[in-house]
N, C-alpha and C. Protein backbone atom coordinates (compact mmCIF):
# COMPACT_ATOMS: atom_id res chain seq x y z
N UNK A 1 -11.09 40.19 129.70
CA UNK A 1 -10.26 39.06 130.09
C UNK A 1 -11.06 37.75 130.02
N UNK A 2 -12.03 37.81 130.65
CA UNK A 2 -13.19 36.78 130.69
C UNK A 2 -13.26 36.20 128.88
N UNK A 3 -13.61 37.16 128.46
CA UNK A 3 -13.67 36.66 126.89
C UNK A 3 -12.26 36.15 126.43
N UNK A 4 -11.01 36.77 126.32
CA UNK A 4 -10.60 35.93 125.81
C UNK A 4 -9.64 34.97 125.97
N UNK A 5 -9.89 34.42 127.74
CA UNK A 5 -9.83 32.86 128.36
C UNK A 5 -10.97 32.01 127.52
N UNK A 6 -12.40 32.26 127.11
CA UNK A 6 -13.04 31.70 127.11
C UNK A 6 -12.97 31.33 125.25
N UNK A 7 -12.26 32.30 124.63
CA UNK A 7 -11.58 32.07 123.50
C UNK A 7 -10.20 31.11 123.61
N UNK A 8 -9.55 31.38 124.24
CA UNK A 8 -8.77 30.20 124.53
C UNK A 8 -9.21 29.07 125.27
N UNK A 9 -10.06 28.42 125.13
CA UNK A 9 -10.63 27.43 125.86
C UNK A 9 -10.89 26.55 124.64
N UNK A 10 -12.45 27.84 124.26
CA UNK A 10 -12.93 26.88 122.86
C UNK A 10 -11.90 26.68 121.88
N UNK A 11 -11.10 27.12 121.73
CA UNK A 11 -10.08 27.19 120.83
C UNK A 11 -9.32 25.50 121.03
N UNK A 12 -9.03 25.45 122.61
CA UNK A 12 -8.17 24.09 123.16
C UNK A 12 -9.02 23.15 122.76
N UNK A 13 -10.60 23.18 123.16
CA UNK A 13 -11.11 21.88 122.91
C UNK A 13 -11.57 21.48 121.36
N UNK A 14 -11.85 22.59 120.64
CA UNK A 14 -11.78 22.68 119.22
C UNK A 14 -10.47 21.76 118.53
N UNK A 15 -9.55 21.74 119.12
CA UNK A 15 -8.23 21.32 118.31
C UNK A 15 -8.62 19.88 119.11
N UNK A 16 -8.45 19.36 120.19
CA UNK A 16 -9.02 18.40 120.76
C UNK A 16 -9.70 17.53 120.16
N UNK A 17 -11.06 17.61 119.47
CA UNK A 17 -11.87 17.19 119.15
C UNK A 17 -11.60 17.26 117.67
N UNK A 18 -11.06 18.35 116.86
CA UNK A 18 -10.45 17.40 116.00
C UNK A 18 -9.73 16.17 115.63
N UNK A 19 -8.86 16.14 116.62
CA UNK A 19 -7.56 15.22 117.07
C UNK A 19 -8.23 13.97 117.48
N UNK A 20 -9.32 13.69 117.89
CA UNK A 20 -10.36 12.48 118.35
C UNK A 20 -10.75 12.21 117.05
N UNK A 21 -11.46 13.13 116.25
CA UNK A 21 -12.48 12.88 115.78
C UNK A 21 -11.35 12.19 114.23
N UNK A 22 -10.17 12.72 114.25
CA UNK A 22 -9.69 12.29 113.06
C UNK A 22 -8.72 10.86 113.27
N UNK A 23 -8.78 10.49 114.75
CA UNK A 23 -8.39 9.31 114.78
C UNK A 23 -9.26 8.42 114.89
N UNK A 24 -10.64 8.44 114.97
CA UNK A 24 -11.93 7.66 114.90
C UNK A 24 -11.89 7.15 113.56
N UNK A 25 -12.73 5.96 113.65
CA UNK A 25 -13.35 5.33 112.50
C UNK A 25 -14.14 4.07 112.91
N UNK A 26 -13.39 2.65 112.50
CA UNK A 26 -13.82 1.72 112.85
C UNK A 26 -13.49 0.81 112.59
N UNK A 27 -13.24 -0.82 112.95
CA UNK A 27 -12.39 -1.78 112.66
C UNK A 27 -13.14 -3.33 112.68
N UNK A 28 -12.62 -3.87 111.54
CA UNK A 28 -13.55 -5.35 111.81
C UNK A 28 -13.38 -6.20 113.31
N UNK A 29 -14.53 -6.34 113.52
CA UNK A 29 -14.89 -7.47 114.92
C UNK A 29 -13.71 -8.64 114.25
N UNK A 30 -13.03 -8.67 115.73
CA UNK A 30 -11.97 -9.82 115.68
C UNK A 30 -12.92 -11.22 114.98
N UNK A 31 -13.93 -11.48 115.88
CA UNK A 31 -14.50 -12.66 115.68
C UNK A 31 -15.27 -12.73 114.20
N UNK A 32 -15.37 -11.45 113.37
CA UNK A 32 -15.83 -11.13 112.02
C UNK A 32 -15.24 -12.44 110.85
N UNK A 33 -14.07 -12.94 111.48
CA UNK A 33 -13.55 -13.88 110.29
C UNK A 33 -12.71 -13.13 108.92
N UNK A 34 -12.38 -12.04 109.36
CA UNK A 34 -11.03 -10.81 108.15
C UNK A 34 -10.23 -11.06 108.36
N UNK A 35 -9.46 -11.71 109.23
CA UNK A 35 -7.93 -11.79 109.47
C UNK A 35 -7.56 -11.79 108.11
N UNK A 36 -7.58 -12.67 106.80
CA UNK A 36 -7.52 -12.79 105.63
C UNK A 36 -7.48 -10.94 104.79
N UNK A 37 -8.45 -10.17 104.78
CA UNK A 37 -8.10 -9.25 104.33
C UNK A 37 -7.11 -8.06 104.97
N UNK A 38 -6.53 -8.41 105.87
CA UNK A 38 -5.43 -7.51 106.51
C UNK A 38 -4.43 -7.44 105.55
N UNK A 39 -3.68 -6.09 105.82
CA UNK A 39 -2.58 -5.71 104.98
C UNK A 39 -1.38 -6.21 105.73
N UNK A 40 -0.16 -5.99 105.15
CA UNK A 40 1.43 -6.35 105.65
C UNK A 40 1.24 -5.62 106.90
N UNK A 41 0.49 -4.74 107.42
CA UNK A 41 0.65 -3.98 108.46
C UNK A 41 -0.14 -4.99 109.41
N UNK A 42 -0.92 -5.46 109.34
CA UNK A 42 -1.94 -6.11 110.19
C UNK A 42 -3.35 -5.41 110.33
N UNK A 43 -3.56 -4.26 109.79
CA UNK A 43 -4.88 -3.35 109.49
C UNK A 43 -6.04 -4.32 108.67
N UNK A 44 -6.76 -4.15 109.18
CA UNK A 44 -8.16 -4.44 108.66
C UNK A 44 -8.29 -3.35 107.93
N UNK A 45 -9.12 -3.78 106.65
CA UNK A 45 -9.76 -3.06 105.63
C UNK A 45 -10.42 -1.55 106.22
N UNK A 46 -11.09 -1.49 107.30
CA UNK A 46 -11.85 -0.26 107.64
C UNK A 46 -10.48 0.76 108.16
N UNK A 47 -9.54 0.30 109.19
CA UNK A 47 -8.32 1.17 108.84
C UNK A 47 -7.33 1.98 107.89
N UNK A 48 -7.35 1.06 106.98
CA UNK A 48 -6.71 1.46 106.52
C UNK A 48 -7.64 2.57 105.17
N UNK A 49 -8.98 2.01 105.09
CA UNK A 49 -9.54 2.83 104.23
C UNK A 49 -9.46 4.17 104.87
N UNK A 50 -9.70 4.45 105.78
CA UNK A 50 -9.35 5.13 107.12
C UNK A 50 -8.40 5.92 107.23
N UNK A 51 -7.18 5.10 107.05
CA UNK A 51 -5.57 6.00 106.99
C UNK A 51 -5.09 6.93 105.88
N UNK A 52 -6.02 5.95 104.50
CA UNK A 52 -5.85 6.87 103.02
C UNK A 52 -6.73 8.47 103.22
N UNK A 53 -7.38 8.55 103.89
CA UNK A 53 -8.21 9.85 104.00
C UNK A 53 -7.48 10.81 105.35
N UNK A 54 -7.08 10.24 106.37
CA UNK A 54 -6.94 10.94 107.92
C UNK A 54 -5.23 10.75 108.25
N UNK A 55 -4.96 11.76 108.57
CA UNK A 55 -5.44 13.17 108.34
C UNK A 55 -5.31 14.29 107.71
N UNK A 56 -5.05 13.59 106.52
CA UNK A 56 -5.15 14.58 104.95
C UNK A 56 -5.58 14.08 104.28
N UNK A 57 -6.87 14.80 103.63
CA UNK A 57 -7.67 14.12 102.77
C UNK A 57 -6.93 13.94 101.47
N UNK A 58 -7.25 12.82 100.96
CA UNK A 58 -6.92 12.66 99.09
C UNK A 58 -7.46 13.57 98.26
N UNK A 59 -6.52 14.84 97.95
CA UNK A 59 -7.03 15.13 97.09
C UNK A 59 -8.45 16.59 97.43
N UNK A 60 -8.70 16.79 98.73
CA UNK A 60 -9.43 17.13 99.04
C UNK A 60 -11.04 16.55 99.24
N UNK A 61 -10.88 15.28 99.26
CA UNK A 61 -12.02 13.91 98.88
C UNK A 61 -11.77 13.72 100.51
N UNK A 62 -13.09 13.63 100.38
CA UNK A 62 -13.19 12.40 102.13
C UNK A 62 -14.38 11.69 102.55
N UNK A 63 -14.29 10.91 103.07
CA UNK A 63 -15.72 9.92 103.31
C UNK A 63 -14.89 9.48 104.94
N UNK A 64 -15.87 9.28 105.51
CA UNK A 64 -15.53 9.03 107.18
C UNK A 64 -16.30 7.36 107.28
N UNK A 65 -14.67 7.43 107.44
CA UNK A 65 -15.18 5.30 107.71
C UNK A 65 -15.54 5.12 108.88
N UNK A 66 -16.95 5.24 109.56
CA UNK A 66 -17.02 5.26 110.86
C UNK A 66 -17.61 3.76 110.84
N UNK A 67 -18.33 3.51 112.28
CA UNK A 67 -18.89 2.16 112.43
C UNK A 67 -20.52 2.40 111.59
N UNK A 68 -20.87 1.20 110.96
CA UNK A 68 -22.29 0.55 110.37
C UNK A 68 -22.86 -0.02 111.65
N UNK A 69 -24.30 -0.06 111.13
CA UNK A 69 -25.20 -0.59 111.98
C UNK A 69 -25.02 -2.30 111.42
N UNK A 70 -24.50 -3.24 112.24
CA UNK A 70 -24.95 -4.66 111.90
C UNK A 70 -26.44 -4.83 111.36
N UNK A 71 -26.12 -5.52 110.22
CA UNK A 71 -27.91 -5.99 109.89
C UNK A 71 -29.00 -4.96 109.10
N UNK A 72 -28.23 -3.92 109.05
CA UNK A 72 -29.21 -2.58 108.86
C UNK A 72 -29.09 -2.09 107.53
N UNK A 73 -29.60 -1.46 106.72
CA UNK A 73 -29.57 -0.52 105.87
C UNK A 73 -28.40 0.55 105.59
N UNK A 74 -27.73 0.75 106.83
CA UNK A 74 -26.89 1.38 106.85
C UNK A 74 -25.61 1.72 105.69
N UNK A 75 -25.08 2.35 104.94
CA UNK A 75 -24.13 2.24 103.61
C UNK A 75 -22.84 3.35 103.89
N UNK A 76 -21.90 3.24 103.39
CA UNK A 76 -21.12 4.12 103.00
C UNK A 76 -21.59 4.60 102.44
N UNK A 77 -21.32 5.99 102.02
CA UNK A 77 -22.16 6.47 101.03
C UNK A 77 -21.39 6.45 99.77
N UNK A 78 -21.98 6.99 98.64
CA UNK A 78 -21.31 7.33 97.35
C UNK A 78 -20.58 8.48 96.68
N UNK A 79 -19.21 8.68 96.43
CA UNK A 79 -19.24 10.42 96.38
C UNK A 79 -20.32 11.09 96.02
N UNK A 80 -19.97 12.39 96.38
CA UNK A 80 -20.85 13.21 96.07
C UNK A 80 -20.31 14.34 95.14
N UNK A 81 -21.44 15.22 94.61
CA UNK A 81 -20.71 15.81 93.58
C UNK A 81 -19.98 16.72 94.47
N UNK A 82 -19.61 16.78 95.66
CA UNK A 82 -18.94 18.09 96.54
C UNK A 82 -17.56 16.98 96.73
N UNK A 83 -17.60 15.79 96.98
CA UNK A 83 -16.34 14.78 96.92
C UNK A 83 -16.37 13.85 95.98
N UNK A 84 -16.13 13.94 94.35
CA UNK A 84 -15.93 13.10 93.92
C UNK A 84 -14.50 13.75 93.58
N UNK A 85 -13.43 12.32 93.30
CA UNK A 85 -12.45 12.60 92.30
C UNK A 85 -12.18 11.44 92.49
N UNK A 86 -10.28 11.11 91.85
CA UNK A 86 -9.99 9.86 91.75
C UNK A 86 -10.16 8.88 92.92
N UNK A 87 -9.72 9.31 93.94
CA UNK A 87 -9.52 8.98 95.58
C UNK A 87 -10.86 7.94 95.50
N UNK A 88 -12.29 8.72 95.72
CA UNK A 88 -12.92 8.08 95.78
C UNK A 88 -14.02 7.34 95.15
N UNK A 89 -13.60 7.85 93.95
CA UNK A 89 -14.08 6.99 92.61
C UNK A 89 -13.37 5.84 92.18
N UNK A 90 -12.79 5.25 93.04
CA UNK A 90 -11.69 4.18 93.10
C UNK A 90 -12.16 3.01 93.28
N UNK A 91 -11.82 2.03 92.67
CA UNK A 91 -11.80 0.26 92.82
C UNK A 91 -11.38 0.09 93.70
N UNK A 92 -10.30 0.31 94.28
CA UNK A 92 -9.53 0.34 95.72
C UNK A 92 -10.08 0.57 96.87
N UNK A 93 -10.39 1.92 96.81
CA UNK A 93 -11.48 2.39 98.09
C UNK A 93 -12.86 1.93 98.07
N UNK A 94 -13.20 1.67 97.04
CA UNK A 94 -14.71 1.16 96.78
C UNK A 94 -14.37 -0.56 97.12
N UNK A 95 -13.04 -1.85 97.24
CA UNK A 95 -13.20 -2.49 97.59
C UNK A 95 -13.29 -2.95 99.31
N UNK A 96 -12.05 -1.37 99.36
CA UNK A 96 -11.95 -1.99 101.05
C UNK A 96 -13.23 -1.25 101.91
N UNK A 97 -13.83 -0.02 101.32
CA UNK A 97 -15.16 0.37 101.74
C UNK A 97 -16.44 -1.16 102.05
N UNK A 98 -16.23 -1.99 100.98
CA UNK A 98 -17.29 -3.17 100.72
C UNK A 98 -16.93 -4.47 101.47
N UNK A 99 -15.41 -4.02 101.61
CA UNK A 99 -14.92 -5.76 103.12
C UNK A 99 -15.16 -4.69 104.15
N UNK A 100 -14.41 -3.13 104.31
CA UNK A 100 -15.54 -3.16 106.06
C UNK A 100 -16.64 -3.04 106.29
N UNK A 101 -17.96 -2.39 105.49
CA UNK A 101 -19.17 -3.12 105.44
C UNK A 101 -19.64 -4.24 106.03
N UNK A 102 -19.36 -5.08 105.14
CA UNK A 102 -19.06 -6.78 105.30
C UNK A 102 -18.52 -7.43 106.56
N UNK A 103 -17.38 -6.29 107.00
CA UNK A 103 -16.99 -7.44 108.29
C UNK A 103 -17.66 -6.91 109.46
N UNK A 104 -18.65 -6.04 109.10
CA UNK A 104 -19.06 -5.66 110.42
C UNK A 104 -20.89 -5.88 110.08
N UNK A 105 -20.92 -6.96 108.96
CA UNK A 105 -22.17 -7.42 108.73
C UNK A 105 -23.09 -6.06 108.31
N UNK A 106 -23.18 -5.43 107.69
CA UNK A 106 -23.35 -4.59 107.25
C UNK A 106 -23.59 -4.21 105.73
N UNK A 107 -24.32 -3.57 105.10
CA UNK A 107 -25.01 -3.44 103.84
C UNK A 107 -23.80 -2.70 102.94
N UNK A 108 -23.73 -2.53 101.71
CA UNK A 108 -22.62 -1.42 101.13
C UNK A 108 -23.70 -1.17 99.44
N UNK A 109 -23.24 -0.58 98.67
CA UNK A 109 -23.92 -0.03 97.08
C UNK A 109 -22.96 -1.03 96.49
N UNK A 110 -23.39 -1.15 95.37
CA UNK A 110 -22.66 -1.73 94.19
C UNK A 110 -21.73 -1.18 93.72
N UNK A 111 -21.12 -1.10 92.92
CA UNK A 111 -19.71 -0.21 92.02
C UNK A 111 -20.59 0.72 91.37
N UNK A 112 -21.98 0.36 90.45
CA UNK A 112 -22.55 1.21 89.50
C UNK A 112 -22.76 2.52 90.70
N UNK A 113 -23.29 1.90 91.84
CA UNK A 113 -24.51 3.20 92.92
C UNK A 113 -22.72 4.02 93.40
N UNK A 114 -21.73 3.24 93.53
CA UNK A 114 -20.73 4.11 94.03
C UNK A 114 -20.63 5.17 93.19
N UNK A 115 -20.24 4.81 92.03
CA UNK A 115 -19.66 5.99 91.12
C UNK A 115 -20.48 6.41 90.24
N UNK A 116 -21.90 6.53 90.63
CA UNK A 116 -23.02 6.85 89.86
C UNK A 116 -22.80 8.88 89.66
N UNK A 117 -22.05 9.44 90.49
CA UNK A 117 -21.89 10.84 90.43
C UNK A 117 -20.48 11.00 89.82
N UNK A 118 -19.78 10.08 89.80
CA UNK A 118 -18.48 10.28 89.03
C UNK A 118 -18.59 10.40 87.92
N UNK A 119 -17.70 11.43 86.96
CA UNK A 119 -17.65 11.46 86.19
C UNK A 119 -16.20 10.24 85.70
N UNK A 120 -16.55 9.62 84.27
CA UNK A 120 -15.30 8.88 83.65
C UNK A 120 -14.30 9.43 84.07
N UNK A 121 -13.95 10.58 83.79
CA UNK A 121 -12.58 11.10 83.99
C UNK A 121 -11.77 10.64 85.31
N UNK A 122 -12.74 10.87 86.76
CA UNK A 122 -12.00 10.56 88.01
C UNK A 122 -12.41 8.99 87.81
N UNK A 123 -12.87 8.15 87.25
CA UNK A 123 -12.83 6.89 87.96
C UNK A 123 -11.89 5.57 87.56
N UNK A 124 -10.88 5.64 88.37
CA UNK A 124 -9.63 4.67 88.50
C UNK A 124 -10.02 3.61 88.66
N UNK A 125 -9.42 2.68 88.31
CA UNK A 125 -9.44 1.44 88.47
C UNK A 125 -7.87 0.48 88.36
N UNK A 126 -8.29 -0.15 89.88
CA UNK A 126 -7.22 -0.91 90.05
C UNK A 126 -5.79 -0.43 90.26
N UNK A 127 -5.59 1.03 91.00
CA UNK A 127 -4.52 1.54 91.11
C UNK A 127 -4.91 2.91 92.12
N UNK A 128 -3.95 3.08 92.92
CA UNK A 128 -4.19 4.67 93.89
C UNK A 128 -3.86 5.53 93.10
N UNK A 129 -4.46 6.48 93.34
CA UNK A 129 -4.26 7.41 92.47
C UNK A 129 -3.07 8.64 93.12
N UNK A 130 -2.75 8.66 94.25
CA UNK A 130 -1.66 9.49 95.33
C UNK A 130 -0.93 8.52 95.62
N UNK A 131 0.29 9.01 96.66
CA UNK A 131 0.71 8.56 97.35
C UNK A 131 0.00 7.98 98.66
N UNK A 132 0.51 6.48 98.95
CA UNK A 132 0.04 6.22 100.10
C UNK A 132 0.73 6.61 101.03
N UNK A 133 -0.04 6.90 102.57
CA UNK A 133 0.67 7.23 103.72
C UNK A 133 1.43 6.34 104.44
N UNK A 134 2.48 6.93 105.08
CA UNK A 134 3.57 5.50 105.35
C UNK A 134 2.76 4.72 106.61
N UNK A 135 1.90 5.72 107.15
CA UNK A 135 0.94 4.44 108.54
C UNK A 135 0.13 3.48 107.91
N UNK A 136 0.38 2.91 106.48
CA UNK A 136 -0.53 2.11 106.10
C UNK A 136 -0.18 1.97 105.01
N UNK A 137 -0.73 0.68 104.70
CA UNK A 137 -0.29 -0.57 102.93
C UNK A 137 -1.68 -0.87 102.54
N UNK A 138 -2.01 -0.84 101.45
CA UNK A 138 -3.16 -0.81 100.75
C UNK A 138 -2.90 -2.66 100.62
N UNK A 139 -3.91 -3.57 100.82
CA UNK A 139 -3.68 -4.88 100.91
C UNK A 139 -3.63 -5.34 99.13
N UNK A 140 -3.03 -6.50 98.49
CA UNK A 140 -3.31 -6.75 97.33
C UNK A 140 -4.46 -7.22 96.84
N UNK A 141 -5.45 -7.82 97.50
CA UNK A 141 -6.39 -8.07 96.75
C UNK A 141 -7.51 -6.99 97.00
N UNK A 142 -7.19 -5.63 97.41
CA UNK A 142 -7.48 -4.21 96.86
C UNK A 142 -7.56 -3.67 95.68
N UNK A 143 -6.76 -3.87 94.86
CA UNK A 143 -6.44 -4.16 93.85
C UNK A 143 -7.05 -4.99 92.30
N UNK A 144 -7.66 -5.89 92.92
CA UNK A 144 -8.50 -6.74 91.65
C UNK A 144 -9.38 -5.97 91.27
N UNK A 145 -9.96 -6.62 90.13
CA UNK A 145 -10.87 -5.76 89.28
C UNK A 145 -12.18 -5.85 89.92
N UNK A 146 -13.06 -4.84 89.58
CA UNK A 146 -14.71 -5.19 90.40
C UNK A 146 -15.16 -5.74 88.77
N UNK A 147 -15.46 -6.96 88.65
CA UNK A 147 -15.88 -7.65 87.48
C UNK A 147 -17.63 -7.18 87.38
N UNK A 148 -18.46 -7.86 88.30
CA UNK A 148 -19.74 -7.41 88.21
C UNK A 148 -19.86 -6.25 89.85
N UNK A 149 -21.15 -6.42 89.96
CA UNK A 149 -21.72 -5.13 90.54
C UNK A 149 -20.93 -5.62 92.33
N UNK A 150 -21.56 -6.72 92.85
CA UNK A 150 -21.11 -7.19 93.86
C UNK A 150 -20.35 -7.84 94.34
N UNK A 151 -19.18 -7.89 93.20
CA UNK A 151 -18.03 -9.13 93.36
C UNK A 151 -17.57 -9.43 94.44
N UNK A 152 -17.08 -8.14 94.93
CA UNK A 152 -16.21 -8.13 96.20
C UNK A 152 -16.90 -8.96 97.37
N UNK A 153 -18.72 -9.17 97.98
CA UNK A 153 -18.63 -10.08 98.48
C UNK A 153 -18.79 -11.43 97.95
N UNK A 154 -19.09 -11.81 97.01
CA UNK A 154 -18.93 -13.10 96.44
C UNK A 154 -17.09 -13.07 96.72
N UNK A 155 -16.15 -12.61 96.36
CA UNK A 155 -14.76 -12.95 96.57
C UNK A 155 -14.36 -13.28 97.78
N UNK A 156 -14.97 -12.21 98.81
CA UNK A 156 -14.63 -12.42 100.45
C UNK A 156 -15.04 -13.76 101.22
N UNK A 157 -16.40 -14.11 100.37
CA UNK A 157 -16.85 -15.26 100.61
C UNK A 157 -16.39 -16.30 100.14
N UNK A 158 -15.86 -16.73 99.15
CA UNK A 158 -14.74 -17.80 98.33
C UNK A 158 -13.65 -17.76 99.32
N UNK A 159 -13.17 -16.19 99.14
CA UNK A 159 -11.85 -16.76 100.14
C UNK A 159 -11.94 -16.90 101.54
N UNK A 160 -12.70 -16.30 102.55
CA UNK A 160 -12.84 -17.03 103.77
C UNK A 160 -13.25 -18.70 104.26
N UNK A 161 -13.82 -19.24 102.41
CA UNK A 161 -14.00 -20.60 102.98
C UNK A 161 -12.15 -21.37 102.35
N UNK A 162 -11.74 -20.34 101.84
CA UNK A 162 -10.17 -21.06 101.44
C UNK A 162 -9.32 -21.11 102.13
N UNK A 163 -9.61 -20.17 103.35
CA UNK A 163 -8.71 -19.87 104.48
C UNK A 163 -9.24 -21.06 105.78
């Protein structure tokens, strides 16, 4: 009996701690200056990169948008050959990956270091490759092209002084 209360226990907090752990991530500091990259929803970039993965991954692809260290070394990482496909060999996810970086002062890779394990085949550009989830709108200037390696903050930076 003892055992399997104690199987139903771990079992409760097991599902629990999924249920936390897949509503975690992380969101730009109000005072960050993003209001500008929010979607029709009002999501900051780290949400919603966030919402495309949780809680069904794309595709079987996932990267966990948690919080960066301000100031630090810290990166998203780059797929890996265990998660690459379209999802995250994406212009899309690789831009809003590089504004939450950014709004939380924080380091990110270039486009080359992102999709340096992708093969051509998965790497999209300028379009989702699934359906998006209805808790979330992919913002439009998600969307633009990554011209050189670091565009995206040279762009964030143009347009926060336009705003």
């Amino acid at each position: 009996m003892y055992r399997r209360f104690s199987t139903v226990i771990i079992t409760l907090l097991l599902s629990e701690f999924k249920k936390c752990w897949a509503q975690q991530g992380t969101s730009c500091p109000a005072s960050a200056g993003y209001s500008w990259a929010a979607n029709d929803m009002g999501q900051d970039p780290c949400v919603v990169a966030h919402s495309l993965f949780v809680p069904q991954p794309c595709n079987d692809e996932y990267v966990f948008f948690g919080p960066l260290t301000a100031g630090s070394d810290d990166v998203y990482p780059a797929p890996s050959d265990d998660t690459v496909g379209p999802c995250l060999c994406n212009t899309v996810i690789y831009s809003l990956a590089t504004a939450c970086a950014t709004c939380q002062d924080a380091s990110f890779l270039s486009w080359s270091e992102w999709i340096v394990n992708c093969p051509a085949s998965d790497v999209v550009q300028q379009s989702w490759p699934t359906s998006i989830p209805s808790n979330t709108a992919i913002p439009a200037w998600a969307y633009l092209p990554i011209v050189v390696s670091r565009t995206p903050l040279l762009l964030f930076n143009l347009t926060r002084k336009m705003t």
